[in-house]
C-alpha atoms as a PDB file:
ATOM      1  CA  UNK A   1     -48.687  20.058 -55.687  1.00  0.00           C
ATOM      2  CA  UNK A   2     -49.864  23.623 -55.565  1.00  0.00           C
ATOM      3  CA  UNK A   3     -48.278  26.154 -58.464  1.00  0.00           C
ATOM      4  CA  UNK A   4     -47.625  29.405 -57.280  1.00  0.00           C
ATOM      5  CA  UNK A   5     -45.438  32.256 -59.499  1.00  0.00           C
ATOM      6  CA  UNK A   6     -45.286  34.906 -61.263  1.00  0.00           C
ATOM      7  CA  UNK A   7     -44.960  36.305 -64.825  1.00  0.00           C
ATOM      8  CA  UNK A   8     -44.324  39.856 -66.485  1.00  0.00           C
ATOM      9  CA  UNK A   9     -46.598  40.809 -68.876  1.00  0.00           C
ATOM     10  CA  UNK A  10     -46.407  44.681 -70.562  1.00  0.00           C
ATOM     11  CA  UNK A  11     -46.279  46.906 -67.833  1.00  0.00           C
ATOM     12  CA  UNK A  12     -46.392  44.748 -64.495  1.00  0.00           C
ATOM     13  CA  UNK A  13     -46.385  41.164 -63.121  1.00  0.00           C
ATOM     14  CA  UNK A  14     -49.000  38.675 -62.886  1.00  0.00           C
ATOM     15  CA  UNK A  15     -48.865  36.907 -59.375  1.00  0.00           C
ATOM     16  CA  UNK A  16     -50.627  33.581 -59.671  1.00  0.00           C
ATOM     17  CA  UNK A  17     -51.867  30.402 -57.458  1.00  0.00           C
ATOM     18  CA  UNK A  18     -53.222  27.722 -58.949  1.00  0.00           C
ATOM     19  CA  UNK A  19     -54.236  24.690 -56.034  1.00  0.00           C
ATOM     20  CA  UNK A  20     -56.392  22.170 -55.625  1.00  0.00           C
ATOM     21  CA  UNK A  21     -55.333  20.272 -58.603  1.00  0.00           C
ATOM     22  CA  UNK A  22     -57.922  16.720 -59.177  1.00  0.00           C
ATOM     23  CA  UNK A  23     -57.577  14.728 -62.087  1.00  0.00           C
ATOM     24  CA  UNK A  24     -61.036  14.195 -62.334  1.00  0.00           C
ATOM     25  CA  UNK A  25     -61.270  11.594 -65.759  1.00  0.00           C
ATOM     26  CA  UNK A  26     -58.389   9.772 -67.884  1.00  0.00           C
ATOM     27  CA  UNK A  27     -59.292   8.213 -71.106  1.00  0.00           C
ATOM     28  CA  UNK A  28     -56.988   5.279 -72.934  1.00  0.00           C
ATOM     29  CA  UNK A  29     -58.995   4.354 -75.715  1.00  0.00           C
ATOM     30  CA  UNK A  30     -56.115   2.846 -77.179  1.00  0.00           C
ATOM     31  CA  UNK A  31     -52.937   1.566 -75.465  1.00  0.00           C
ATOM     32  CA  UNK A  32     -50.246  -0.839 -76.754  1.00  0.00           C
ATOM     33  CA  UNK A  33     -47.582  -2.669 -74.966  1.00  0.00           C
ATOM     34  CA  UNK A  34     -44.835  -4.811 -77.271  1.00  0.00           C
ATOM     35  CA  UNK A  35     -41.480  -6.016 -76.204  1.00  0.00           C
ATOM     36  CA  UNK A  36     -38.772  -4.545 -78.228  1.00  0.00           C
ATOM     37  CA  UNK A  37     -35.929  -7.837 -78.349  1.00  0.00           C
ATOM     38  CA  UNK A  38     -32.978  -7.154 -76.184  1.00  0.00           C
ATOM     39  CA  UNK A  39     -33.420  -3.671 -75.791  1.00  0.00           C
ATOM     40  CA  UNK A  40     -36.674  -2.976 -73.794  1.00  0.00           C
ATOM     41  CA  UNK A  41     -40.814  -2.334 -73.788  1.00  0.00           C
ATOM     42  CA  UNK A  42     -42.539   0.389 -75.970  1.00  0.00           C
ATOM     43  CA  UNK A  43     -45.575   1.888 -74.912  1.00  0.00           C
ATOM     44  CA  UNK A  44     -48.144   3.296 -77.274  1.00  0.00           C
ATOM     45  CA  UNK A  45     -51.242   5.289 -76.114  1.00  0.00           C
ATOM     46  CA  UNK A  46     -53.193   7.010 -78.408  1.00  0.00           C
ATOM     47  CA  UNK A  47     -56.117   9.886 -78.628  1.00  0.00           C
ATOM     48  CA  UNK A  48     -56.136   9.816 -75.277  1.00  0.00           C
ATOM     49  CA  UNK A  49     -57.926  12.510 -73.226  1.00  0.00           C
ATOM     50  CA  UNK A  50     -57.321  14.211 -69.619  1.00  0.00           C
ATOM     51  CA  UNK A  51     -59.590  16.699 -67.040  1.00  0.00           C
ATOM     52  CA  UNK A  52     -58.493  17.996 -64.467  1.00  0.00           C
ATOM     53  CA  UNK A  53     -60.386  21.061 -61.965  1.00  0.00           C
ATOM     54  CA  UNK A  54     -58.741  23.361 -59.841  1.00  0.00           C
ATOM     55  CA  UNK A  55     -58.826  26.306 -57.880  1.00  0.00           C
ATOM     56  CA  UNK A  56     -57.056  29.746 -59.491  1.00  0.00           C
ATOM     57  CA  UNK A  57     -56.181  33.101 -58.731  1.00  0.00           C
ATOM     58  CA  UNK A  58     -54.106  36.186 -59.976  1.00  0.00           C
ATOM     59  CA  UNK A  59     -53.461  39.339 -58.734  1.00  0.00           C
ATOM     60  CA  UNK A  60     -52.124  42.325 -60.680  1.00  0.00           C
ATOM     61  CA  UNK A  61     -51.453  45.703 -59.979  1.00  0.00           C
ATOM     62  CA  UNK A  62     -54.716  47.043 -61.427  1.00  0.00           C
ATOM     63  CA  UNK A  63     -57.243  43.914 -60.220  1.00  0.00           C
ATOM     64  CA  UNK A  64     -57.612  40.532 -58.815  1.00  0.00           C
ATOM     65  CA  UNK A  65     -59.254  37.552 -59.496  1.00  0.00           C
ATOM     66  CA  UNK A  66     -60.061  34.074 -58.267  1.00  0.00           C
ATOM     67  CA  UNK A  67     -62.258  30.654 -58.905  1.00  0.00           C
ATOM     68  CA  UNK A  68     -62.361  27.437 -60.172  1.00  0.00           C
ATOM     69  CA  UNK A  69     -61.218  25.925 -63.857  1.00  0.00           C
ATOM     70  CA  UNK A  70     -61.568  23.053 -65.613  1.00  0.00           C
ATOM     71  CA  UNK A  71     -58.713  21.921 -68.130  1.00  0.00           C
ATOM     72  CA  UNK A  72     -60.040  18.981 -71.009  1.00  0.00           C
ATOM     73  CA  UNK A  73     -56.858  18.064 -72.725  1.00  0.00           C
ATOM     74  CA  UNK A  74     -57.461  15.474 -76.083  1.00  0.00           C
ATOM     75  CA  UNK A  75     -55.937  14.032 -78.636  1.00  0.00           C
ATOM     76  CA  UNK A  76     -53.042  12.977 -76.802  1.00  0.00           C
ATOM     77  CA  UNK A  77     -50.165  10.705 -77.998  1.00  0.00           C
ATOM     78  CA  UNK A  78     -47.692   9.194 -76.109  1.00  0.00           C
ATOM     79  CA  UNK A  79     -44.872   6.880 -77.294  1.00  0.00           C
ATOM     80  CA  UNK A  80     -42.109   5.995 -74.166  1.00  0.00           C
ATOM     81  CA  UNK A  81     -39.094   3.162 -74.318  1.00  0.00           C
ATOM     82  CA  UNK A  82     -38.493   1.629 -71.509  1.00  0.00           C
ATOM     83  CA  UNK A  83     -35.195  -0.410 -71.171  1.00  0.00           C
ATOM     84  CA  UNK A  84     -34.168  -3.157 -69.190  1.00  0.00           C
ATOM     85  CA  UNK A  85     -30.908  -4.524 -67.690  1.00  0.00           C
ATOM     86  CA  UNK A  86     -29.010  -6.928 -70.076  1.00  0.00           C
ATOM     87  CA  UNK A  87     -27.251  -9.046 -67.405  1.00  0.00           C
ATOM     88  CA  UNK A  88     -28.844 -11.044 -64.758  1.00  0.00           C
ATOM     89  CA  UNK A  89     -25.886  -9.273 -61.831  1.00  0.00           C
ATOM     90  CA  UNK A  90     -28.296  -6.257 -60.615  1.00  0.00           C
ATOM     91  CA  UNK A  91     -31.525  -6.452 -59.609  1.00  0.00           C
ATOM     92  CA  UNK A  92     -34.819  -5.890 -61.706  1.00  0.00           C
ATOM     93  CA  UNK A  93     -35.266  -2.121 -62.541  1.00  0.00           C
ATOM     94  CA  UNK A  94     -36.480  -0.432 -65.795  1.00  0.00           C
ATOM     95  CA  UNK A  95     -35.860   3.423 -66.741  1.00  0.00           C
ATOM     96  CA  UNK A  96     -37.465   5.491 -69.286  1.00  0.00           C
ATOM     97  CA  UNK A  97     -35.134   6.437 -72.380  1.00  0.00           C
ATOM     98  CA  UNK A  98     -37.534   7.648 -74.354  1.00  0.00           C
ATOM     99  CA  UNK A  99     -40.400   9.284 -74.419  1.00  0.00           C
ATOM    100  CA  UNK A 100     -42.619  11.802 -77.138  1.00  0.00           C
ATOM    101  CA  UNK A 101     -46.417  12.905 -76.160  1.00  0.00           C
ATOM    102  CA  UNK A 102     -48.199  15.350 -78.445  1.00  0.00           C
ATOM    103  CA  UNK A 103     -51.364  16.690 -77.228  1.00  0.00           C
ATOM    104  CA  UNK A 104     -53.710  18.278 -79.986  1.00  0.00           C
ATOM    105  CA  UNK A 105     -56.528  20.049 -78.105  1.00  0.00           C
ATOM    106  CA  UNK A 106     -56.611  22.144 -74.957  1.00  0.00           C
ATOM    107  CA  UNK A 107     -60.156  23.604 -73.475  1.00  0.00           C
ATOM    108  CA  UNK A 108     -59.610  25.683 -70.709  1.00  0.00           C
ATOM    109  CA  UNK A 109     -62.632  26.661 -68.692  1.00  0.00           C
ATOM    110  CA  UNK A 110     -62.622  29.551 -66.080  1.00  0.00           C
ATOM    111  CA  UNK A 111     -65.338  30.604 -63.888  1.00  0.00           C
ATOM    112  CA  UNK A 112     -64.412  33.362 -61.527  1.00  0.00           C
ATOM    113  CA  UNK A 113     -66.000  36.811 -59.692  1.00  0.00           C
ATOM    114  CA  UNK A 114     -65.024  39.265 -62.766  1.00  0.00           C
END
């Protein structure tokens, strides 16, 4: 979905748009699955990397702006626990109980009229 808001910064507010939003490459260079016994699954996913382009703009009381970006997040880390039901009376489901991700670097990458 589209992200539209605003902020206050100093002396005014900072209307922004940001829309188009592709994920345009995932990387999983290393992924684990293991089955933790009577409680659930843990996945592991490590120094994994994200892009994603989209279109951008901002408007301000003293100028406006918009274009395109590109976002490169790496170095990713995600660790998530999943449980499971212990009886066999409901039907099949699994929820997420847990979950930590720690990215380490963000490049952000904007092109734009100004």
């Amino acid at each position: 979905p589209d992200l539209t808001g605003h902020e206050k910064f100093g002396l005014g507010n900072v209307k922004y748009n940001i829309s188009g939003i592709h994920v345009t490459a995932v990387e999983l260079p290393s992924a684990s699955i293991s089955l933790l016994p009577g409680s659930g699954i843990r996945l592991v996913i490590g120094n994994a990397s994200l892009t994603i382009d989209m279109n951008w703009n901002i408007r301000t009381w003293m100028f406006k702006d918009s274009g395109r970006s590109t976002v490169h997040i790496s170095k990713v880390f995600v660790t998530a626990i999943f449980s499971t039901p212990r009886d066999n009376t409901s039907p099949t489901s699994i929820s997420l109980t847990s979950c930590r991700t720690t990215s380490g670097d963000i490049d952000i990458k904007l092109n734009g009229k100004s």
